[in-house]
PDB file of N, CA and C in Angstrom:
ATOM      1  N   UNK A   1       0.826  -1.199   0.000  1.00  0.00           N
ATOM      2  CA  UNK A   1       0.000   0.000   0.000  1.00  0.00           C
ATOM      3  C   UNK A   1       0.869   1.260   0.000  1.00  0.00           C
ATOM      4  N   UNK A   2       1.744   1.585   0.765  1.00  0.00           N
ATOM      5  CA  UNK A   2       2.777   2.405   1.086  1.00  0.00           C
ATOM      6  C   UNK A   2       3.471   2.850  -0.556  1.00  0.00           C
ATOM      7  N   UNK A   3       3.649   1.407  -1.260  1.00  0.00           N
ATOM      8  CA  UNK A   3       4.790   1.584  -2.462  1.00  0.00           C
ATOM      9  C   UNK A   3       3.608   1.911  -3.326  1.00  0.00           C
ATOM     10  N   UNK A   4       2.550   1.814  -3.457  1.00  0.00           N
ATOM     11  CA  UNK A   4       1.687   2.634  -4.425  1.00  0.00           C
ATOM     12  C   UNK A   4       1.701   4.211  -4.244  1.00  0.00           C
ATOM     13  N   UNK A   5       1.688   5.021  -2.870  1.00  0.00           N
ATOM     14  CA  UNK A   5       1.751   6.047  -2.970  1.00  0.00           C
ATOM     15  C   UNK A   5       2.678   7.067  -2.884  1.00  0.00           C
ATOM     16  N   UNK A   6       3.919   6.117  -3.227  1.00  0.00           N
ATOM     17  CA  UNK A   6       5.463   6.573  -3.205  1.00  0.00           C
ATOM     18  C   UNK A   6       5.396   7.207  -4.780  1.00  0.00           C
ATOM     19  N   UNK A   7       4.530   6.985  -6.127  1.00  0.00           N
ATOM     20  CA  UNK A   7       4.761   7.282  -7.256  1.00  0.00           C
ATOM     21  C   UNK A   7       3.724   8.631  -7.453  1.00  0.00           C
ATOM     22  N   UNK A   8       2.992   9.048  -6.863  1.00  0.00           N
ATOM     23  CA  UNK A   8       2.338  10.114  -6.326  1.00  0.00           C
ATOM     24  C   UNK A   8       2.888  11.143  -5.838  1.00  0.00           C
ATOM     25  N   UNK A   9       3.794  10.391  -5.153  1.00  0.00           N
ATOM     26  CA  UNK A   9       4.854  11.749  -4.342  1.00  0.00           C
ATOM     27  C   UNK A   9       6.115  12.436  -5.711  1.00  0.00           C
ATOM     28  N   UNK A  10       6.522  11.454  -6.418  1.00  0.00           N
ATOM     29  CA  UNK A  10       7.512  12.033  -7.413  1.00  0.00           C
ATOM     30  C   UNK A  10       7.467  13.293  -8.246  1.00  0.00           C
ATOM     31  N   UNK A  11       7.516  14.469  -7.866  1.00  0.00           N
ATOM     32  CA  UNK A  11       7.222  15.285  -9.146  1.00  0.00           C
ATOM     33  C   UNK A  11       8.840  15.375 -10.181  1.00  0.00           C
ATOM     34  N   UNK A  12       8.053  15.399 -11.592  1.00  0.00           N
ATOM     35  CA  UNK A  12       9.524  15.386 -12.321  1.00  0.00           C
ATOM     36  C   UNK A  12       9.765  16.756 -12.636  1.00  0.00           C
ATOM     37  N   UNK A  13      10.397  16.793 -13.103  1.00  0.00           N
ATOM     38  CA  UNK A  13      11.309  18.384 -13.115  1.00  0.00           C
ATOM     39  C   UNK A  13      11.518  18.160 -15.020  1.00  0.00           C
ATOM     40  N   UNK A  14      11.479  18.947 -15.930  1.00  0.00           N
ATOM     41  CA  UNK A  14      11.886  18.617 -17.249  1.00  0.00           C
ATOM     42  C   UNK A  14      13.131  19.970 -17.097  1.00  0.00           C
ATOM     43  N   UNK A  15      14.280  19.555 -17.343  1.00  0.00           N
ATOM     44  CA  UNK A  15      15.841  19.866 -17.398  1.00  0.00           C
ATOM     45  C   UNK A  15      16.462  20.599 -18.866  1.00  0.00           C
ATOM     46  N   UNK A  16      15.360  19.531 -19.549  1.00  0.00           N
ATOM     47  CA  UNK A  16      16.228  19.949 -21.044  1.00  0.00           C
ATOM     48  C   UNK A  16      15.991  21.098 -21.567  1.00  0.00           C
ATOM     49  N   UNK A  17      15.241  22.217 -21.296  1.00  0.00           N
ATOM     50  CA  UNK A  17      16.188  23.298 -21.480  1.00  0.00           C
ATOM     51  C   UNK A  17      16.775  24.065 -20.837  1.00  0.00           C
ATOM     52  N   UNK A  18      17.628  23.237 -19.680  1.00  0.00           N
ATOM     53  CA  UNK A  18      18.442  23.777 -19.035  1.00  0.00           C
ATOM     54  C   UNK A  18      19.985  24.103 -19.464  1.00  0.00           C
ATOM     55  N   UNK A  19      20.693  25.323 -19.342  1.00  0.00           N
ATOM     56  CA  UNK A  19      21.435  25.560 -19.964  1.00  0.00           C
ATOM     57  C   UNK A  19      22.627  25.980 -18.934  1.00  0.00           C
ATOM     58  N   UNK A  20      23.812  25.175 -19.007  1.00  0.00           N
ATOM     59  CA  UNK A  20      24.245  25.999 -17.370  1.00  0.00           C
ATOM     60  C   UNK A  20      25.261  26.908 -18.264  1.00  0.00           C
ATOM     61  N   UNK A  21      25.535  27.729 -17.093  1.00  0.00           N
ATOM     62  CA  UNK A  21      26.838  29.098 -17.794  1.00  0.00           C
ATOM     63  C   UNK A  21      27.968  28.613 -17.433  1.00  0.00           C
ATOM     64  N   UNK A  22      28.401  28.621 -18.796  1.00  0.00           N
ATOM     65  CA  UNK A  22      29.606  28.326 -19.167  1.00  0.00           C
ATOM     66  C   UNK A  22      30.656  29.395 -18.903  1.00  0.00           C
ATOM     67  N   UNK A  23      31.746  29.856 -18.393  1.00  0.00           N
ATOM     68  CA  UNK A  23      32.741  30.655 -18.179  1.00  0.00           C
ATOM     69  C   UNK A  23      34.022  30.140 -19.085  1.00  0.00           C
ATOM     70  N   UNK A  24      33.906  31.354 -20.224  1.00  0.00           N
ATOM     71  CA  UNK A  24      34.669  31.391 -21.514  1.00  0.00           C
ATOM     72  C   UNK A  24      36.530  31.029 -21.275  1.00  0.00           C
ATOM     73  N   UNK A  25      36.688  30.370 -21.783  1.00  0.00           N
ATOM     74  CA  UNK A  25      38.431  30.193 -21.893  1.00  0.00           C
ATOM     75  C   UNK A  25      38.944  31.510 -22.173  1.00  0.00           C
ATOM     76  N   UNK A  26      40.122  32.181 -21.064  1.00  0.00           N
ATOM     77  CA  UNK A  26      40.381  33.301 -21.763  1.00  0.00           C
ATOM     78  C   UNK A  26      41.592  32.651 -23.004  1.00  0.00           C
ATOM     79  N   UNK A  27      41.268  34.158 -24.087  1.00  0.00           N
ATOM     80  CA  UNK A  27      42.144  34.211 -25.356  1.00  0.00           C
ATOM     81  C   UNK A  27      43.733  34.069 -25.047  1.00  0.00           C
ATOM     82  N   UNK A  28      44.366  34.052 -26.142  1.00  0.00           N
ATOM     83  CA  UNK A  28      45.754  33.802 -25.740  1.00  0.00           C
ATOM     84  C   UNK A  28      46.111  35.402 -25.368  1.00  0.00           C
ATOM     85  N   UNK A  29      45.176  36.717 -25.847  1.00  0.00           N
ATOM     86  CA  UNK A  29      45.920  37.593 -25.885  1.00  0.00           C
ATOM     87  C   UNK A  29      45.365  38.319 -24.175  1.00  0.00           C
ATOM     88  N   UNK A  30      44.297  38.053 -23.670  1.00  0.00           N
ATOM     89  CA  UNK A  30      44.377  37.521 -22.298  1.00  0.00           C
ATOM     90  C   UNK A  30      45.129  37.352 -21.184  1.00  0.00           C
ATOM     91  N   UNK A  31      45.670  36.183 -21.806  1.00  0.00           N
ATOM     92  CA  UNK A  31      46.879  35.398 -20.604  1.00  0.00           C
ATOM     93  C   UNK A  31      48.297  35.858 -21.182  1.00  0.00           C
ATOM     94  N   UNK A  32      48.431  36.920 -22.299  1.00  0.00           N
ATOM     95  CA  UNK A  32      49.547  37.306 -22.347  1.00  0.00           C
ATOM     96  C   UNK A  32      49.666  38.720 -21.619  1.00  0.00           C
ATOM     97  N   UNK A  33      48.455  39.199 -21.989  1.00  0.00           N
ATOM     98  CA  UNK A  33      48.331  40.318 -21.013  1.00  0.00           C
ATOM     99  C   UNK A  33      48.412  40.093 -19.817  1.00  0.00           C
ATOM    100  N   UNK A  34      47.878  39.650 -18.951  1.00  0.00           N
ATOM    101  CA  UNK A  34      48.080  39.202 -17.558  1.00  0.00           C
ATOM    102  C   UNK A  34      49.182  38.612 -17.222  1.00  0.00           C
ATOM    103  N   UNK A  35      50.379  37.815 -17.830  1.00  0.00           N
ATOM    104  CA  UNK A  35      51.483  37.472 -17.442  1.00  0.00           C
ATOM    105  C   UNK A  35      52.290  38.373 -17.671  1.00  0.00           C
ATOM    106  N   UNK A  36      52.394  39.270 -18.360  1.00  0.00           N
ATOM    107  CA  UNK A  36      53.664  40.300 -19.454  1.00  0.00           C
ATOM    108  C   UNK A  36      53.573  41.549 -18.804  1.00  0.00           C
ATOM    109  N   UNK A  37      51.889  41.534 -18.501  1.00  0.00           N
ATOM    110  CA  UNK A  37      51.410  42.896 -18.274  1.00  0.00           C
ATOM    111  C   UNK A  37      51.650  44.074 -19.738  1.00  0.00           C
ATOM    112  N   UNK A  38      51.733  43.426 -20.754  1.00  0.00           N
ATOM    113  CA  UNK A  38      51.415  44.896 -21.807  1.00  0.00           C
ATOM    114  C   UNK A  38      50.197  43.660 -22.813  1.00  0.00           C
ATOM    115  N   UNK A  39      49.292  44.617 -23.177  1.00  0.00           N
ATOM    116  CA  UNK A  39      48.622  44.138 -24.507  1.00  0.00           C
ATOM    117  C   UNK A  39      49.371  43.853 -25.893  1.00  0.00           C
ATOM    118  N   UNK A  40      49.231  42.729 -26.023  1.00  0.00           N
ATOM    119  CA  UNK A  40      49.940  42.397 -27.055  1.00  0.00           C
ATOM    120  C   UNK A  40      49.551  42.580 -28.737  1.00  0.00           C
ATOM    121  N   UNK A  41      48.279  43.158 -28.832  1.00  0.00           N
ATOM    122  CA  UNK A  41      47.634  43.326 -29.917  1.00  0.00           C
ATOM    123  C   UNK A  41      47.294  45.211 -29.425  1.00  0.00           C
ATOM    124  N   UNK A  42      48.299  45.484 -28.954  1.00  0.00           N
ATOM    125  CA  UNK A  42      48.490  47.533 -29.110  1.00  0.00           C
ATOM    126  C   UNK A  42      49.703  47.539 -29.339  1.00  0.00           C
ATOM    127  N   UNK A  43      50.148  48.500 -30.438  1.00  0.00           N
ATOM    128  CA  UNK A  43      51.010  48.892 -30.944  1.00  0.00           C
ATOM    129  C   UNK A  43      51.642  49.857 -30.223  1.00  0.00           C
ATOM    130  N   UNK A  44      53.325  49.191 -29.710  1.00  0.00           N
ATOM    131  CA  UNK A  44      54.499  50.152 -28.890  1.00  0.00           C
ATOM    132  C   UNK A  44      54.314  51.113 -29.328  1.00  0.00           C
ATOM    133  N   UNK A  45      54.263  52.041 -30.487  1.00  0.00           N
ATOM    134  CA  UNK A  45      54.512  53.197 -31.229  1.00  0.00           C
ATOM    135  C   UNK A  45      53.253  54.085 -30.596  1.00  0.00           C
ATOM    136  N   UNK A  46      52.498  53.184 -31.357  1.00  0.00           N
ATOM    137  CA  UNK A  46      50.567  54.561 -31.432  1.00  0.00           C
ATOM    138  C   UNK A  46      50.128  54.389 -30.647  1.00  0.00           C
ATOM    139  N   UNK A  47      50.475  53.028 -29.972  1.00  0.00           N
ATOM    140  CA  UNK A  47      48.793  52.415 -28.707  1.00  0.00           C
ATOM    141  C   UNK A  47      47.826  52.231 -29.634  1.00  0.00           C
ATOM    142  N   UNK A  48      47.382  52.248 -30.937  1.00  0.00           N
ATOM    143  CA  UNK A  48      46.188  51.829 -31.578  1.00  0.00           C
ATOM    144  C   UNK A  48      46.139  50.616 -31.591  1.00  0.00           C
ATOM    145  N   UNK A  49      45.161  49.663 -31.854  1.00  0.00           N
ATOM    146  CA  UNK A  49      45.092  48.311 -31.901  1.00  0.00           C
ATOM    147  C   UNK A  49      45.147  47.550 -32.898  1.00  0.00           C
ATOM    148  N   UNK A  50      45.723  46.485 -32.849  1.00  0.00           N
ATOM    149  CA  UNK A  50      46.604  45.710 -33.874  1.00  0.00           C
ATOM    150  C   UNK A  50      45.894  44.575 -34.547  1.00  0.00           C
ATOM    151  N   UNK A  51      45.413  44.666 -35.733  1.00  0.00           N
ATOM    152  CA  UNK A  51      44.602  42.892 -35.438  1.00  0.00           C
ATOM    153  C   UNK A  51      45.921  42.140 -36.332  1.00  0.00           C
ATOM    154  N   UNK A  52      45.572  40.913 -35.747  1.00  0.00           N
ATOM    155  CA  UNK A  52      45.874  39.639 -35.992  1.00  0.00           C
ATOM    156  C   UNK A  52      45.642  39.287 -37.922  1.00  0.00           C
ATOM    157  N   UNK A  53      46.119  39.029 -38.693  1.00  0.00           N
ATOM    158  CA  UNK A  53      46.127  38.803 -39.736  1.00  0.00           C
ATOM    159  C   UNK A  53      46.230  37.119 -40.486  1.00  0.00           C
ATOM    160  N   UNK A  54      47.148  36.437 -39.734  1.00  0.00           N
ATOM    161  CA  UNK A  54      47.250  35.284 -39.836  1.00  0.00           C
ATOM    162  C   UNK A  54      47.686  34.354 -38.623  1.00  0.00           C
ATOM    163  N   UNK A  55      48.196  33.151 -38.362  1.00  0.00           N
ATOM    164  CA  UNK A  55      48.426  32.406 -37.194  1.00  0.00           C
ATOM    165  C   UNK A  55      49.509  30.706 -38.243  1.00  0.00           C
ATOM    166  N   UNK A  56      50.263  31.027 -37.723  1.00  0.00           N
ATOM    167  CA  UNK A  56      51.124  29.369 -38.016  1.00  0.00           C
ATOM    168  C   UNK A  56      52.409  29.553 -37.063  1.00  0.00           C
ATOM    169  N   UNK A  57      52.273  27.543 -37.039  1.00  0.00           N
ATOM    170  CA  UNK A  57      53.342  26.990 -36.285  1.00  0.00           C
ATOM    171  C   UNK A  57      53.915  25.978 -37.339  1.00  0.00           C
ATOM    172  N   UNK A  58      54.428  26.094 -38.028  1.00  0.00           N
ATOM    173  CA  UNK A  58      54.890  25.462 -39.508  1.00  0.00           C
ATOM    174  C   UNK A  58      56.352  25.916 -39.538  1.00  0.00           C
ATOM    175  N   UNK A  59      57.263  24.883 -39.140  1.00  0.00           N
ATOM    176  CA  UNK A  59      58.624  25.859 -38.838  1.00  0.00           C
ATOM    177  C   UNK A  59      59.433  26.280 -39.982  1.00  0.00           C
ATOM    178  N   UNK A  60      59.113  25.664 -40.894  1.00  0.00           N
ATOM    179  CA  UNK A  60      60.109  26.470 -42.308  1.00  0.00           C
ATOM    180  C   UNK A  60      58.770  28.066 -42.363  1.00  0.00           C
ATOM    181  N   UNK A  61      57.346  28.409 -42.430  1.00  0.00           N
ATOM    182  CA  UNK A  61      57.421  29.524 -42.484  1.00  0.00           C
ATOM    183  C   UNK A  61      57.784  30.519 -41.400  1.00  0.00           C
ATOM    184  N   UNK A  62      57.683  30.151 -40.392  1.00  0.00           N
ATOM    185  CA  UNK A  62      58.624  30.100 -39.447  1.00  0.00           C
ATOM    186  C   UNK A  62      60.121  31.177 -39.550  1.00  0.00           C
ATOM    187  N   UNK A  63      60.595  30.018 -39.732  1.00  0.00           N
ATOM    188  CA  UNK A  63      61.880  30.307 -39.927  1.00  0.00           C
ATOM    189  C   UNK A  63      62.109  31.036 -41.081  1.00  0.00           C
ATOM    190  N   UNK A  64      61.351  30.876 -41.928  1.00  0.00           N
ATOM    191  CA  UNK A  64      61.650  31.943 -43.249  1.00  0.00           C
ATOM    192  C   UNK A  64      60.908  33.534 -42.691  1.00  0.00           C
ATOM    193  N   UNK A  65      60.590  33.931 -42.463  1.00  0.00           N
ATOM    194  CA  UNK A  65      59.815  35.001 -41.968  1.00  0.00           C
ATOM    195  C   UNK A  65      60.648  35.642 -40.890  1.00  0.00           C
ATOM    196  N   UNK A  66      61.663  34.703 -39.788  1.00  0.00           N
ATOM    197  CA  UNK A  66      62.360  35.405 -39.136  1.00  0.00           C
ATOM    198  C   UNK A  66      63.693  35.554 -39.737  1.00  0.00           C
ATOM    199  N   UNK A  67      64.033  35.075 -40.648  1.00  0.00           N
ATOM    200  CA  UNK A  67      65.286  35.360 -41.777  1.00  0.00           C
ATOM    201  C   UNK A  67      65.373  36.136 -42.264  1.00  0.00           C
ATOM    202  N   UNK A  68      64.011  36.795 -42.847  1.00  0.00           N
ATOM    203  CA  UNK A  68      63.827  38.012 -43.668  1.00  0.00           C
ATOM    204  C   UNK A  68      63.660  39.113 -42.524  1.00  0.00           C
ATOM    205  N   UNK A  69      63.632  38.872 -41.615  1.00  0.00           N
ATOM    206  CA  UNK A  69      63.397  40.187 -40.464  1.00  0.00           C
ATOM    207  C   UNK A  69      64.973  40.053 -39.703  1.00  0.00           C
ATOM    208  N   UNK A  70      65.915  39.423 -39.920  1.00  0.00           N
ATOM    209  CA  UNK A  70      67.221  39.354 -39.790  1.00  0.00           C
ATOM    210  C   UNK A  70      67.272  38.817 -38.099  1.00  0.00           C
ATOM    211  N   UNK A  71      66.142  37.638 -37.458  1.00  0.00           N
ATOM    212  CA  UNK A  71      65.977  37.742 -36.365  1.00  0.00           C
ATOM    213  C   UNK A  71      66.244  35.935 -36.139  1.00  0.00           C
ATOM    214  N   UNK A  72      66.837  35.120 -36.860  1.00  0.00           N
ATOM    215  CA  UNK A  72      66.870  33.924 -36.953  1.00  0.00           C
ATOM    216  C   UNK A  72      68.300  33.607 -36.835  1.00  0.00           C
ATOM    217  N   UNK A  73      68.351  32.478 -36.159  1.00  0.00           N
ATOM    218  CA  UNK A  73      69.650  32.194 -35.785  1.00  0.00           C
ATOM    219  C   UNK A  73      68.870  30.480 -35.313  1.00  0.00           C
ATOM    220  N   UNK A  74      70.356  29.839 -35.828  1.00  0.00           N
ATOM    221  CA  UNK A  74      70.239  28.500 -36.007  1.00  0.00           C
ATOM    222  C   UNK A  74      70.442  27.481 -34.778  1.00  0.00           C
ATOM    223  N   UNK A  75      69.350  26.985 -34.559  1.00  0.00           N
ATOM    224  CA  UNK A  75      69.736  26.095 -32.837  1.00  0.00           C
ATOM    225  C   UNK A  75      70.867  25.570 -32.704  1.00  0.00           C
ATOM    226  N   UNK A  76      71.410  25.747 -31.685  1.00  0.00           N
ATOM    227  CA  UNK A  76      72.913  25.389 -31.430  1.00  0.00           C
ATOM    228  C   UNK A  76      72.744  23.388 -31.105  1.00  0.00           C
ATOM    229  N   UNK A  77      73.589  23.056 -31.720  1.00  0.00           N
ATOM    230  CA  UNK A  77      73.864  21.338 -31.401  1.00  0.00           C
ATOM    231  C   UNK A  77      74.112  20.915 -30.216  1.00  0.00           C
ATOM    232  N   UNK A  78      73.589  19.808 -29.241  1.00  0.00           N
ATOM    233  CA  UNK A  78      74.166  19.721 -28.308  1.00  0.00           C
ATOM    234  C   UNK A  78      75.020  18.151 -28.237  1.00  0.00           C
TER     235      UNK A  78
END
């Protein structure tokens, strides 16, 4: 008798459109700011803001790009 009026007592709850808040990954330019302490996308010169144009980790462009800026130098052998 008891376990019949145990399914009476249940109220359900519908969840699905529950949405919880998510707290965003900060950007890389973010956590460079906060470790470096300068913004890394403002320009030393103007302070105007800098965007981003492209992104690679491809080490020949890489390395070709810091060759032409005379800033490349060849890992030493150990």
């Amino acid at each position: 008798q008891d376990d019949e009026n145990i399914n009476d007592e249940i109220e359900i709850i519908d969840v699905s459109d529950y949405k919880p808040r998510k707290i965003p990954p900060p950007t890389w330019q973010e956590c460079i700011k906060k470790i470096r302490e300068v913004d890394p996308q403002e320009c030393p010169y103007c302070k105007a803001e800098m965007k981003s144009i492209s992104f690679t980790n491809e080490r020949p462009v890489i390395e070709k790009i810091l060759e032409h800026l005379k800033l490349w130098e060849e890992p030493q052998r150990q």
